[in-house]
Every structure is written in structure tokens, then in C-alpha cells.
Protein backbone atom coordinates (compact mmCIF):
# COMPACT_ATOMS: atom_id res chain seq x y z
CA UNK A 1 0.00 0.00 0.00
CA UNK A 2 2.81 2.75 1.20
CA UNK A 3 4.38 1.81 -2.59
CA UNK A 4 1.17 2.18 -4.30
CA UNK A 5 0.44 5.59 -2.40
CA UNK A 6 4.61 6.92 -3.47
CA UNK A 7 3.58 6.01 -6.85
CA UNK A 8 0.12 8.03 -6.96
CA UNK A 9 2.46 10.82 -5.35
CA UNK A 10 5.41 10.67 -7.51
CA UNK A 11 2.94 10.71 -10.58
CA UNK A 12 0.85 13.46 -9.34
CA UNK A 13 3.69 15.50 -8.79
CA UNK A 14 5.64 15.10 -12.03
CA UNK A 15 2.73 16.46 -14.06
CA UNK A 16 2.24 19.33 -11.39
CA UNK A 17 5.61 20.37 -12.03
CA UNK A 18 5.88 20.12 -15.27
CA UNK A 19 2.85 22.68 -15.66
CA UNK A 20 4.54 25.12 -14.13
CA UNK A 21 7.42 24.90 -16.17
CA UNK A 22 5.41 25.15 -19.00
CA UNK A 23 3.73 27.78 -18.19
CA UNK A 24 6.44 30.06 -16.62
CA UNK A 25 10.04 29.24 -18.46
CA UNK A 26 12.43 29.49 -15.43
CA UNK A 27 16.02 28.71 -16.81
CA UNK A 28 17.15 25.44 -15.19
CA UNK A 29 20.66 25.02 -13.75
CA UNK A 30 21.09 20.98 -12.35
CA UNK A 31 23.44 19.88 -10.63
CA UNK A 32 24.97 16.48 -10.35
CA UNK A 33 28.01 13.95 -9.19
CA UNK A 34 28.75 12.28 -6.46
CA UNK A 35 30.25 14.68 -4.35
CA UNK A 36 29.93 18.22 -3.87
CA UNK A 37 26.27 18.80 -5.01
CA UNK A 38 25.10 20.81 -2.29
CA UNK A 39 28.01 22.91 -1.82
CA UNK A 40 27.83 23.44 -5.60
CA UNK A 41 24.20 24.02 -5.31
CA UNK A 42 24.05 27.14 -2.68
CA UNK A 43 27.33 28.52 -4.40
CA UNK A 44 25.52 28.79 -7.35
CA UNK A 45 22.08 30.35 -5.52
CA UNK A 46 24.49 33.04 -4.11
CA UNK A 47 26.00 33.49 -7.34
CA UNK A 48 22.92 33.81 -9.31
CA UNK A 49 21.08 35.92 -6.83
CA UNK A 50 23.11 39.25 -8.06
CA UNK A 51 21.11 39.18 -11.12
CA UNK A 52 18.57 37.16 -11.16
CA UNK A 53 15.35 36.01 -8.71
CA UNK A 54 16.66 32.51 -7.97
CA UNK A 55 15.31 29.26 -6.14
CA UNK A 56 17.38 26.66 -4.78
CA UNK A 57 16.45 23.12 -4.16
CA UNK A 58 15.83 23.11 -0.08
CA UNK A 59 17.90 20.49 1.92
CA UNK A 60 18.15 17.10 0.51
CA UNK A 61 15.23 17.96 -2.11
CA UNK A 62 17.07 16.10 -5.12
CA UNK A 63 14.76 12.97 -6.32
CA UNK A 64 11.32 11.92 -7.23
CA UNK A 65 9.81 13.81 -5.17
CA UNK A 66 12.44 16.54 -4.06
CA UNK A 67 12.61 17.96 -6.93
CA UNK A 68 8.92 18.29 -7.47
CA UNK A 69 8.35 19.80 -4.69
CA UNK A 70 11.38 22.44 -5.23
CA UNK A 71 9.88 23.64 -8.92
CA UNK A 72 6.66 23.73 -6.57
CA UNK A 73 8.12 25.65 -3.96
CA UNK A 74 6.65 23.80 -1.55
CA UNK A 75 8.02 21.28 0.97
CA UNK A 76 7.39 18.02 1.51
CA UNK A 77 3.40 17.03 2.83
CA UNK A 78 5.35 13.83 5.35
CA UNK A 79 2.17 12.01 6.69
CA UNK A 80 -0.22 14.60 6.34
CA UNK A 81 -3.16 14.66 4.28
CA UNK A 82 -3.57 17.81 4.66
CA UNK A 83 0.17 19.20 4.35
CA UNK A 84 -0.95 16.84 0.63
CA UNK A 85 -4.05 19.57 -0.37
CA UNK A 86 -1.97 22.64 0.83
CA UNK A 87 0.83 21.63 -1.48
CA UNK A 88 -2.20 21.18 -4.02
CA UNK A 89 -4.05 24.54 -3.51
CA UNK A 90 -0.90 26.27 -3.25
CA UNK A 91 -0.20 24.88 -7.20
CA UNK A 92 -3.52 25.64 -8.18
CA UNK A 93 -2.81 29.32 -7.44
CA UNK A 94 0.29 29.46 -9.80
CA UNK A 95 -2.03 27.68 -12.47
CA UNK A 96 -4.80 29.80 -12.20
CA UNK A 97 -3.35 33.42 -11.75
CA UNK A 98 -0.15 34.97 -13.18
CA UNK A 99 2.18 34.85 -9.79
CA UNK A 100 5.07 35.72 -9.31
CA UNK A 101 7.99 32.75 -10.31
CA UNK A 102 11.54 32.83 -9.86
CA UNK A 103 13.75 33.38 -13.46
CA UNK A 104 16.22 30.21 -12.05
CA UNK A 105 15.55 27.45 -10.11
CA UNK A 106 18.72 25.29 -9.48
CA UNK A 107 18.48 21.50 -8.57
CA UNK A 108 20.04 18.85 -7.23
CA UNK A 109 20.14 16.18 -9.35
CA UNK A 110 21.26 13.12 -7.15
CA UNK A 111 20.74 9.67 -7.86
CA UNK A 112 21.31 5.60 -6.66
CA UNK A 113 20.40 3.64 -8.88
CA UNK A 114 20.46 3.24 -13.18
CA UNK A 115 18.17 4.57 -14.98
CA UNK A 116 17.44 7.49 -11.80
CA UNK A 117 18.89 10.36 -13.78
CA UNK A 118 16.67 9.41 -16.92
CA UNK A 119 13.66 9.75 -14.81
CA UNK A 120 14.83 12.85 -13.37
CA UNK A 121 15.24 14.61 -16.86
CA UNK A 122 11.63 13.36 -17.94
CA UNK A 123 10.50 15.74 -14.82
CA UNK A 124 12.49 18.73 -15.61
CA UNK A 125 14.53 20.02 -18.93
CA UNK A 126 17.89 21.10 -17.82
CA UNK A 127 19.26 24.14 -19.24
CA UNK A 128 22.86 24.28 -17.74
CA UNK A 129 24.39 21.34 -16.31
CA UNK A 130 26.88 21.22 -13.54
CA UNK A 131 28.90 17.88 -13.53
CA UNK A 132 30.89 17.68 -9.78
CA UNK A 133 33.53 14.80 -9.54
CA UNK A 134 32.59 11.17 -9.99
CA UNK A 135 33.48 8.94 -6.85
CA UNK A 136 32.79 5.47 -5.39
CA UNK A 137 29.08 6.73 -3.49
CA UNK A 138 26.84 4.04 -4.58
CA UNK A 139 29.11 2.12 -6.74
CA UNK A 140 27.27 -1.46 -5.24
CA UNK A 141 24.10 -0.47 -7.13
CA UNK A 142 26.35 0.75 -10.32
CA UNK A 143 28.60 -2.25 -10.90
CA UNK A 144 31.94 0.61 -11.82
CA UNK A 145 32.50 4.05 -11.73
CA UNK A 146 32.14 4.11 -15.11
CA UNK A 147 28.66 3.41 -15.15
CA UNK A 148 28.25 6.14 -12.44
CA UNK A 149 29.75 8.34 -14.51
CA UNK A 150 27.69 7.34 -17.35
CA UNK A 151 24.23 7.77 -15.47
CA UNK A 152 25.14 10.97 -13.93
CA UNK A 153 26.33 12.29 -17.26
CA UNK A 154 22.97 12.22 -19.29
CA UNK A 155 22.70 15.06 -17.54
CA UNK A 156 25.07 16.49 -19.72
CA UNK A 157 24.13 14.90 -23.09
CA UNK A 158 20.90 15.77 -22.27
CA UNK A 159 21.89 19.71 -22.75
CA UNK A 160 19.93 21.97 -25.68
CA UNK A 161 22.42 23.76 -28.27
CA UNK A 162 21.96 26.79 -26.43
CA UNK A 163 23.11 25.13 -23.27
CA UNK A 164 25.45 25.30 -20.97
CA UNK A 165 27.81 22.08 -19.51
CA UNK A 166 29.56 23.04 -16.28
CA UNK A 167 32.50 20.47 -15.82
CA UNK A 168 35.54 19.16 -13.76
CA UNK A 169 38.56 19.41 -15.79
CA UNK A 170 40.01 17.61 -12.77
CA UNK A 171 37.93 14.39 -13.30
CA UNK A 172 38.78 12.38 -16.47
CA UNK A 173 35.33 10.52 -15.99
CA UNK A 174 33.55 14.01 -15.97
CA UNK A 175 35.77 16.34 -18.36
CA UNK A 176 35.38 13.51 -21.58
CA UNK A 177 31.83 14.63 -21.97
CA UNK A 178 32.79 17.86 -23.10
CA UNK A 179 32.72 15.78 -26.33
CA UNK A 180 29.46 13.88 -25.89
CA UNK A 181 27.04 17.26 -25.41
CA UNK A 182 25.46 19.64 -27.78
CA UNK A 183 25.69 22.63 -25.39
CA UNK A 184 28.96 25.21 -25.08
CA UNK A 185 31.33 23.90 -22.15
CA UNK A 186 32.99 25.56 -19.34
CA UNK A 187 35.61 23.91 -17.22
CA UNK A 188 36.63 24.13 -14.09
CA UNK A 189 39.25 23.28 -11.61
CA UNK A 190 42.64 23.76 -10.24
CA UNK A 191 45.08 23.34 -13.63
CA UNK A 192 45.91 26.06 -15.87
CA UNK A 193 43.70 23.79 -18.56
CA UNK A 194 40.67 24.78 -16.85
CA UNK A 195 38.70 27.71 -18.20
CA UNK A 196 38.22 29.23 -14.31
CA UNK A 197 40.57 28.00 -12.18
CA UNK A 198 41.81 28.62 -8.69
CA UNK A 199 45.79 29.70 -8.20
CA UNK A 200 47.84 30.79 -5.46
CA UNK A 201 45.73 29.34 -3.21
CA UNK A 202 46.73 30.65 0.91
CA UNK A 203 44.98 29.18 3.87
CA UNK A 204 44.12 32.54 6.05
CA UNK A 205 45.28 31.40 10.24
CA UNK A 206 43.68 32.95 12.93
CA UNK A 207 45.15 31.58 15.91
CA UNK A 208 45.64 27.93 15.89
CA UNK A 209 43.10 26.75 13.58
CA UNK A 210 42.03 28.25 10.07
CA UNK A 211 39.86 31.86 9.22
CA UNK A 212 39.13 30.52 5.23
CA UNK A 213 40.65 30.53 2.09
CA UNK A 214 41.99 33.01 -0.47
CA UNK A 215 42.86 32.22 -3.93
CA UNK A 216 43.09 34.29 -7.26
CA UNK A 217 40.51 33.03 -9.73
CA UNK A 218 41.64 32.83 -13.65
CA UNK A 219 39.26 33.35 -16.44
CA UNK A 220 40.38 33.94 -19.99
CA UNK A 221 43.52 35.87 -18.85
CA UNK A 222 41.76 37.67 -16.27
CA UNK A 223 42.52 36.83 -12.64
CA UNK A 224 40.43 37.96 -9.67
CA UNK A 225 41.14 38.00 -5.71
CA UNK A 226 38.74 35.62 -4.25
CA UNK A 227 37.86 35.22 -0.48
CA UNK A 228 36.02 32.43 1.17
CA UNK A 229 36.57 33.36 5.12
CA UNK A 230 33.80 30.82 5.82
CA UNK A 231 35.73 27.80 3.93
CA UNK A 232 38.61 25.97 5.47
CA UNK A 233 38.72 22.85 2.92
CA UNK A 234 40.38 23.16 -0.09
CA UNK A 235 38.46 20.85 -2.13
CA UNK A 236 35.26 23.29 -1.45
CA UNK A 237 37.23 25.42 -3.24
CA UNK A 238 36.12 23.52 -6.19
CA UNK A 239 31.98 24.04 -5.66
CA UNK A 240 33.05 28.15 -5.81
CA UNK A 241 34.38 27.75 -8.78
CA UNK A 242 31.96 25.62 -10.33
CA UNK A 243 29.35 28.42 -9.35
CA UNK A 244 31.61 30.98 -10.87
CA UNK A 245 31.98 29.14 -14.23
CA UNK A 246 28.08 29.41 -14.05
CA UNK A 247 27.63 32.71 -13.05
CA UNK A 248 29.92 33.94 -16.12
CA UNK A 249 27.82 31.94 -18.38
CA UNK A 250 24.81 33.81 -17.14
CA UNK A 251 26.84 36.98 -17.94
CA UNK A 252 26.92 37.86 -14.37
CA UNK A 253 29.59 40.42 -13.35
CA UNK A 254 32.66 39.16 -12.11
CA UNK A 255 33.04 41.36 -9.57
CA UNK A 256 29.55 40.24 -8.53
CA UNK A 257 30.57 36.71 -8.66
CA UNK A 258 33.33 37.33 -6.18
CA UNK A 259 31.82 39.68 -3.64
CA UNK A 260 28.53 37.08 -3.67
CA UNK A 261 31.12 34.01 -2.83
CA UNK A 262 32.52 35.85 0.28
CA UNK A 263 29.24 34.45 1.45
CA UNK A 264 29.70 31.15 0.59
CA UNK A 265 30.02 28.74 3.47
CA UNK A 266 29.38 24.87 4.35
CA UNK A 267 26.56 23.51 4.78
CA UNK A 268 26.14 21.59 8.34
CA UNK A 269 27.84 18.15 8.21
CA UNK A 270 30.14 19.28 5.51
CA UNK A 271 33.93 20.30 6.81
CA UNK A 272 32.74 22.52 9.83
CA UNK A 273 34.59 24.17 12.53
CA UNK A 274 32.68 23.92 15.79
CA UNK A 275 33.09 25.03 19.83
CA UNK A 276 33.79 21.81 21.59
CA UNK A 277 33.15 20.58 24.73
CA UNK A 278 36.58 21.30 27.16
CA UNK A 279 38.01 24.14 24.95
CA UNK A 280 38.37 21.42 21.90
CA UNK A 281 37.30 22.16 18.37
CA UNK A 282 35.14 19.68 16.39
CA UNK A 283 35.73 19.61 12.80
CA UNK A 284 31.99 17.95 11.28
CA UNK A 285 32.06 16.60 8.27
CA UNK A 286 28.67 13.57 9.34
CA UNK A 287 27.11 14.09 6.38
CA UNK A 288 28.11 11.40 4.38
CA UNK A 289 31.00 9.48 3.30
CA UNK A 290 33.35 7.59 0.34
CA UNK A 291 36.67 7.38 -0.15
CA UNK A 292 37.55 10.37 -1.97
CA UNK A 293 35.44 12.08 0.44
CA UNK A 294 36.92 10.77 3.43
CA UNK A 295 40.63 11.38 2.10
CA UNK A 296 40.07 14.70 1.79
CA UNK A 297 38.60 15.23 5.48
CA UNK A 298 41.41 13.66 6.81
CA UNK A 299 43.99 16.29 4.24
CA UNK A 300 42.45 19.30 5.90
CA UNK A 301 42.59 17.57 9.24
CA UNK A 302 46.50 17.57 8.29
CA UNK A 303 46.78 20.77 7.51
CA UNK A 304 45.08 22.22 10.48
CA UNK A 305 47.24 22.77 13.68
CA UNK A 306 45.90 21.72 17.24
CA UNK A 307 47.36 20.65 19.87
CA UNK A 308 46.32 17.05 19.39
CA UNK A 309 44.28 15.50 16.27
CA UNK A 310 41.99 13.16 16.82
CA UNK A 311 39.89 11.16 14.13
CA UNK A 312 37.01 9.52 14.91
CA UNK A 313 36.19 7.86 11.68
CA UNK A 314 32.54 5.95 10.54
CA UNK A 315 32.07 2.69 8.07
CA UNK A 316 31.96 3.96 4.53
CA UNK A 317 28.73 2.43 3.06
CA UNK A 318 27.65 1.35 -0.40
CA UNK A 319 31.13 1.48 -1.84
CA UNK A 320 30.61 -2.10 -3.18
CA UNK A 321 33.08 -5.25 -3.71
CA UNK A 322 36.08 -3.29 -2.52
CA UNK A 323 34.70 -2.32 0.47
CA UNK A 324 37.64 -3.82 2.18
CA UNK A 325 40.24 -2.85 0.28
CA UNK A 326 39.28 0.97 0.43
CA UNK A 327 38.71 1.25 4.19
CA UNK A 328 42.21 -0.67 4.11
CA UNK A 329 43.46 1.91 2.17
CA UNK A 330 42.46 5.15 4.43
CA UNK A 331 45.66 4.04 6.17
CA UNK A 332 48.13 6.00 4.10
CA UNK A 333 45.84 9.23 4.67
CA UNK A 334 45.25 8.79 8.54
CA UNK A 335 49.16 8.22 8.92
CA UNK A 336 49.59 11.75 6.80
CA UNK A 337 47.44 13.14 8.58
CA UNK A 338 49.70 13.49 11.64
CA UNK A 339 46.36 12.23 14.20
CA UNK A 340 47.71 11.40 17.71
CA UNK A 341 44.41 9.46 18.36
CA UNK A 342 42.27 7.55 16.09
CA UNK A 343 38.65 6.36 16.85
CA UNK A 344 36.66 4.16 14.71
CA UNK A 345 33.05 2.77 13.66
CA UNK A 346 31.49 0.07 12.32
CA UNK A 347 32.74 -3.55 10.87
CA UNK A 348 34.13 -1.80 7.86
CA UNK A 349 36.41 0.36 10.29
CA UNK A 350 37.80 -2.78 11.62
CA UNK A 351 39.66 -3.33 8.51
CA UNK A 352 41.59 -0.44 8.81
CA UNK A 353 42.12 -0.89 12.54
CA UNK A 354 44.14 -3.99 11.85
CA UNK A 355 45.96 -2.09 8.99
CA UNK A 356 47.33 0.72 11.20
CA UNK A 357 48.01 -2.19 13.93
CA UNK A 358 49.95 -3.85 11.08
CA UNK A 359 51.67 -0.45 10.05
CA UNK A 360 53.06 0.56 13.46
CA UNK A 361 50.12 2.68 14.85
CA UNK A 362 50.31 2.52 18.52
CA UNK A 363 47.30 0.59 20.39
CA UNK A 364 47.43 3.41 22.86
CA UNK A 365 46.16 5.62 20.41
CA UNK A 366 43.59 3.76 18.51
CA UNK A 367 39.92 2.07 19.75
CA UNK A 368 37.34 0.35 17.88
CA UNK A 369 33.70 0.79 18.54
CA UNK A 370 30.81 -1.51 17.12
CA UNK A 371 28.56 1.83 16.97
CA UNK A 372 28.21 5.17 17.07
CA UNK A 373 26.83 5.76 20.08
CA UNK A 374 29.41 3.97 22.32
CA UNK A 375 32.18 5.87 20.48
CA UNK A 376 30.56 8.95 21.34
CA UNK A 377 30.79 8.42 25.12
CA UNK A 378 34.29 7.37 24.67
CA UNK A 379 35.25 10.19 22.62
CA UNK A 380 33.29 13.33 25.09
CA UNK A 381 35.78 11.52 27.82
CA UNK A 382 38.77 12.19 25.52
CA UNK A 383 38.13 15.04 24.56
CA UNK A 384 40.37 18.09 26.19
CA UNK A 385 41.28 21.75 25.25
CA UNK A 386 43.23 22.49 22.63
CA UNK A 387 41.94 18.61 20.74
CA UNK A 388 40.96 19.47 17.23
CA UNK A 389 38.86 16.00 16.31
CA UNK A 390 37.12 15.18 13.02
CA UNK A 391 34.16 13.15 12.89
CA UNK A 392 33.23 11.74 9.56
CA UNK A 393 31.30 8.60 8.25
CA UNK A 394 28.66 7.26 6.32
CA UNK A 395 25.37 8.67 6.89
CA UNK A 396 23.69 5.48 8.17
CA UNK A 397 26.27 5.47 10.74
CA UNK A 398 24.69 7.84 12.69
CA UNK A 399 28.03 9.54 13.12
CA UNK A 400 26.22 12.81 14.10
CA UNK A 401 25.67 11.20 17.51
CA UNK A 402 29.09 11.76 18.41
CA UNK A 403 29.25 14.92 17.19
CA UNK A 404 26.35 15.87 19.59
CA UNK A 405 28.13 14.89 22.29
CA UNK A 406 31.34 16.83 21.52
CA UNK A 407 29.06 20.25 21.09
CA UNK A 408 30.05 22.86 23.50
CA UNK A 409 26.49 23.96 23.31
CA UNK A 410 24.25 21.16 22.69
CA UNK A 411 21.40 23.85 21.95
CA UNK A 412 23.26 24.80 18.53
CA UNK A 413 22.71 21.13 17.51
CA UNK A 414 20.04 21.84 14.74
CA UNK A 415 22.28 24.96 13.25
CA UNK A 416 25.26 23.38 13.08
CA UNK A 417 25.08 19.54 12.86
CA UNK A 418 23.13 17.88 9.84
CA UNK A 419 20.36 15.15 10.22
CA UNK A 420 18.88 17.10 13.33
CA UNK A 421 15.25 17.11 11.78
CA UNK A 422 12.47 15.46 14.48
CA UNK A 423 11.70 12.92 12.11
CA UNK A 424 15.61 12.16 11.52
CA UNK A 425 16.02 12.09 15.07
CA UNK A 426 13.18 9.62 15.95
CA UNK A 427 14.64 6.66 13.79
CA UNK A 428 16.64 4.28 15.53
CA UNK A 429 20.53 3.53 14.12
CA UNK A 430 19.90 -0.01 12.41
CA UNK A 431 22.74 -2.11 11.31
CA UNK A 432 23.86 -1.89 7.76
CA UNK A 433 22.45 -4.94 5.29
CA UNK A 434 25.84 -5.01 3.88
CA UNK A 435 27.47 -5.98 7.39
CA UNK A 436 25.98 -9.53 7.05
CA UNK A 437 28.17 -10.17 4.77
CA UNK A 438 31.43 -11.83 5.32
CA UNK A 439 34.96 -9.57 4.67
């Protein structure tokens, strides 16, 4: 019955949306790959917002129903029949009488599965499409990365003539579809073969730990002082100039472009520094997790100073058949990272337990913990000032639990930490299906 009823839904809301598109033109700008969709997302919204009247998908709006609901401007109905008819009258309004509608909506175009992005693309026509990085997130239901890559990319080939393709010039998965798409291309990235790239890139210190990032952006022979004081990751570097790339397709002004991106910040559970219990610093980054992800974290952990680093670390989930061998291979990146202490989650996590064990790490300074919930008791006792401690893992680890308890000000929990809805909240942490199987 609850499949029947998401069916009726999906349905109802695909045709809603697609008569408001009809009826009002927006421009389109989607957004897809496996990481860095968000970020990209709101850089873009800030970017766009200098000239335009611009709508953002809301949250985690990017499926079936998501992104529905975002051309809508509505959010979700949950369990309520009512919430349902609001939604309804609310789109009967914009039918009926010539409202107001933004100019640009920009979506997030995420997907698990094959043939996701196809059905995606049947709701919506995408006008400019932004094409991230293309990483292991989801690769069970995908087989390769290069049929991730493939899926994501109809986006791309998808694109009018009078489009716009948005890509990684750092991705040789993304980058080759600059020759598969109809539309005009724009790269980005951090090589002088990029059309807007980042260069001279300083991390700004205040104190012990990092103020943000300044870089000179390069278009076309033009190069522009950019400052992100809310970004201390270099690889969200990338969703600014992603933004920017779009932004000068749009024929925004460039000095619009970089005064709007002195705005740009992370989103909660995505490379943020926090107040700590003791007089540590927590450094969330809950919201999900791969490898590429995961490597990064643990590079800006490195580059960070504290007085101690500690890395509390969740099971990766969903990265398929060499789900061993990549939590195996975080080794190499914790040992860079320079962490003093090292706390990890999940059955996954004990592979790389015994591979630091097996490279030298001390057992003093590493513990393993079934869940996430005993870690987090374990860690709040460790804690002390001057720590500067990651916490990272896959989002069905329920990594934001330790988080939580490493807030100096639990209170802040909702503006700082992701998954802090009441409905996120009430569900239980249940054991991953893929931890039945043997490794």
C-alpha cells in the first residue's frame, strides 16, 4: 500500500511540475556527481542571486519527489493529508493566476540507482548542467564508476544547443563529456587547462586553527582575488568555482561573482569548525561518506594545527566489492594526517584498525567501537582543550551522535550539525544490510 500511495504521489507530482514549467520558463541550472552537489548548489544560488530572482532546491530535495516539490516551492506534505491539499491549492494558485515565479531554479540532481537520472530529466529540462567529480558513493548499485559516470552524465548529453555544460577538468570521468554534449562547455578546476581555475591558493590562520581561504581566480587571462573566510577545505574550493563558471555563463559580473562568494560557506555536516566541549574544536564533516570524500577530510585535518588531532572515523557504506580494500586503504591518509588518536566505527572500520596495527600505529592511540553511540561516550571523555577532532562517516552510521556529544552547546545542535530534523532524530541507528556479509 505505502508503494502504491509513493507512486500516486510521484505521478501526481511530475505532471504538477511540469505545468509550471510550462507555463512560466524558469532557466534550469542541475546539478549532479557524487560529491559536492550541495556545496555546488548554494554557491551557485548566491551566485545567481546578483542578477537574477533565484530558487534553490531546499535540503536534501534532489529525487522523485524533491525535486517536485522544489519547482513547486513547496516542501514536503510527510504524513499529512492535509500538508498533501496545501501543497495542491498552493499549485492551483500558480495555475490559475499569473504569480510571481523565480527566473532560475537550481536543482540537485542526485541519484542511486540506473536509470534514476533518466527519470529525473523526464521531470524537468535542464538548461545548464553542472557535472561535480565522480566517486565510489553508490558504486554497489552501479557495478563501476564508469557506469556512475555514465548515469550521472545524461545530464550532460541531455543539454539543448543553447546550453550550458559546467565540468571538472580535474575528473577524467567528468571532463570527456565535453565531447558527448550539444551545449557550449565551461571547465573548471585547479590546472591552468581549466577555463576558471583557482591559483595561489593561501589558507588565512587565525590563531591555531584556520579563518578561510583566499585564492586568485583565472578566467580567460583575467585573474580575480577571491575570499572564502567561511571555507577551510580546499576541495570546497572547487563548488566556488563551479558556481563561478556558471555565473559567467549567465553573464553575471565578475566582480559580482566574487563579492557574492565571500558568502559562501558549508553547509552543516560538511567540513565545519565547531566550539567543543573542554576548549576542543570539532571539525563535522557527518554528512556522508566515500573514499575520496573521506581522504580529503582527513587532508584538511592535516593541515590544520591543534594541539592534538583526533579522528574519529565511521564505516563507509555502499562502496561495493572493494569495500575492504578501500577502508584498508584510508591508512596511508590517517598516517599523513599526523592524528595522535584515532577512533573508529562500524565492521568496515575494523579493517583499517588492523591495517594501522599492522603499520606501526600505537594501540594506545587507537579504539574500535561496534557503533556510534558507544564511540561517542568514549570520545566526550577524551576530549580536552586544545583537541581538534574530526568526525566523519557514512550517513547510516549515525556519526552525528558523536558529534552531539562533543558540542560545547548542545542547543546549537540543529544549526550546526546535519540530520537534526524530528523525524531524523526519531529513527533508531539499524545495522547496515551489507554488514551480514562476510569480509
Amino acid at each position: 500500500m505505502h508503494h502504491i500511495l509513493k507512486q500516486i504521489t510521484e505521478s501526481a507530482l511530475r505532471g504538477m511540475a511540469r505545468v509550471l514549467l510550462r507555463k512560466y520558463h524558469p532557466l534550469v541550472v542541475g546539478v549532479t556527481g557524487s560529491v559536492g552537489k550541495s556545496s555546488t548548489k548554494e554557491a551557485i544560488v548566491l551566485v545567481l542571486s546578483q542578477k537574477y530572482s533565484v530558487r534553490g532546491a531546499e535540503g536534501n530535495y534532489n529525487n522523485e519527489i524533491g525535486i517536485p516539490l522544489t519547482i513547486l516551492g513547496s516542501k514536503s506534505g510527510e504524513h499529512s493529508f492535509f500538508r498533501w491539499v496545501w501543497i495542491g491549492i498552493h499549485w492551483l494558485g500558480y495555475v490559475l493566476f499569473p504569480l510571481r515565479y523565480p527566473e532560475v531554479l537550481v536543482l540537485e540532481m542526485g541519484i542511486d540507482r540506473p536509470g534514476d537520472m533518466e527519470y529525473l530529466l523526464s521531470i524537468v529540462p535542464i538548461d545548464i548542467g553542472v557535472f561535480t567529480q565522480v566517486s565510489e558513493s553508490h558504486i554497489e548499485f552501479f557495478g563501476s564508476l564508469h557506469n556512475i559516470a555514465k548515469e550521472k552524465g545524461k545530464l550532460i548529453t541531455s543539454l539543448p544547443v543553447s546550453g550550458f555544460a559546467i565540468l571538472n577538468a580535474d575528473d577524467a570521468r567528468v571532463v570527456c563529456f565535453r565531447e558527448k554534449t550539444k551545449a557550449k562547455v565551461l571547465t573548471f578546476g585547479f590546472g591552468e587547462h581549466s577555463d576558471v581555475c583557482a591559483a595561489h591558493i593561501v589558507v588565512e590562520p587565525e590563531a591555531r586553527l584556520a579563518k578561510g581561504l583566499a585564492f586568485k581566480m583565472n578566467y580567460h587571462g583575467k585573474s580575480l582575488p577571491v575570499r572564502l573566510p567561511k571555507v577551510i577545505a580546499r576541495h570546497q574550493i572547487a563548488a566556488a568555482l563551479a558556481a563561478a563558471a556558471v555565473g559567467i555563463a549567465l553573464r553575471v559580473n565578475p566582480v559580482q561573482i566574487v563579492d557574492a562568494l565571500t558568502s559562501f560557506g558549508p553547509l552543516p555536516g560538511r567540513m565545519r569548525l565547531i566550539p567543543g566541549v573542554k576548549g576542543s574544536i570539532l571539525l563535522d564533516d557527518t554528512y556522508n561518506a566515500s573514499p575520496a570524500s573521506t581522504t580529503a577530510a582527513l587532508a584538511v585535518l592535516g593541515e590544520l594545527r591543534a594541539n592534538r588531532k583526533i579522528a574519529v572515523l565511521g564505516d563507509m557504506l555502499e562502496i561495493g566489492e572493494e569495500s575492504v580494500k578501500r577502508h584498508r586503504e584510508l591508512s596511508q591518509s590517517v598516517l599523513l594526517s599526523g592524528v595522535q588518536a584515532i577512533i573508529l566505527v562500524g565492521q568496515r572500520m575494523k579493517c583499517l584498525f588492523n591495517e594501522l596495527i599492522a603499520q606501526g600505529f600505537s594501540r594506545q592511540q587507537i579504539s574500535w567501537f561496534e557503533r556510534s553511540g558507544e564511540a561517542a561516550l568514549f570520545v566526550e571523555s577524551l576530549a580536552q582543550e586544545g583537541d581538534l577532532v574530526l568526525v566523519k562517516g557514512s550517513r547510516g552510521m549515525r556519526m552525528e551522535w558523536v558529534s552531539e556529544k562533543l558540542l560545547f552547546d548542545p542547543i546549537e545542535a540543529p544549526h550546526f550539525l546535519c540530520c537534526q530534523s524530528p523525524e531524523w532524530k526519531k529513527k533508531p541507528f539499524v545495522p547496515p544490510a551489507e554488514w551480514d556479509n562476510s569480509f
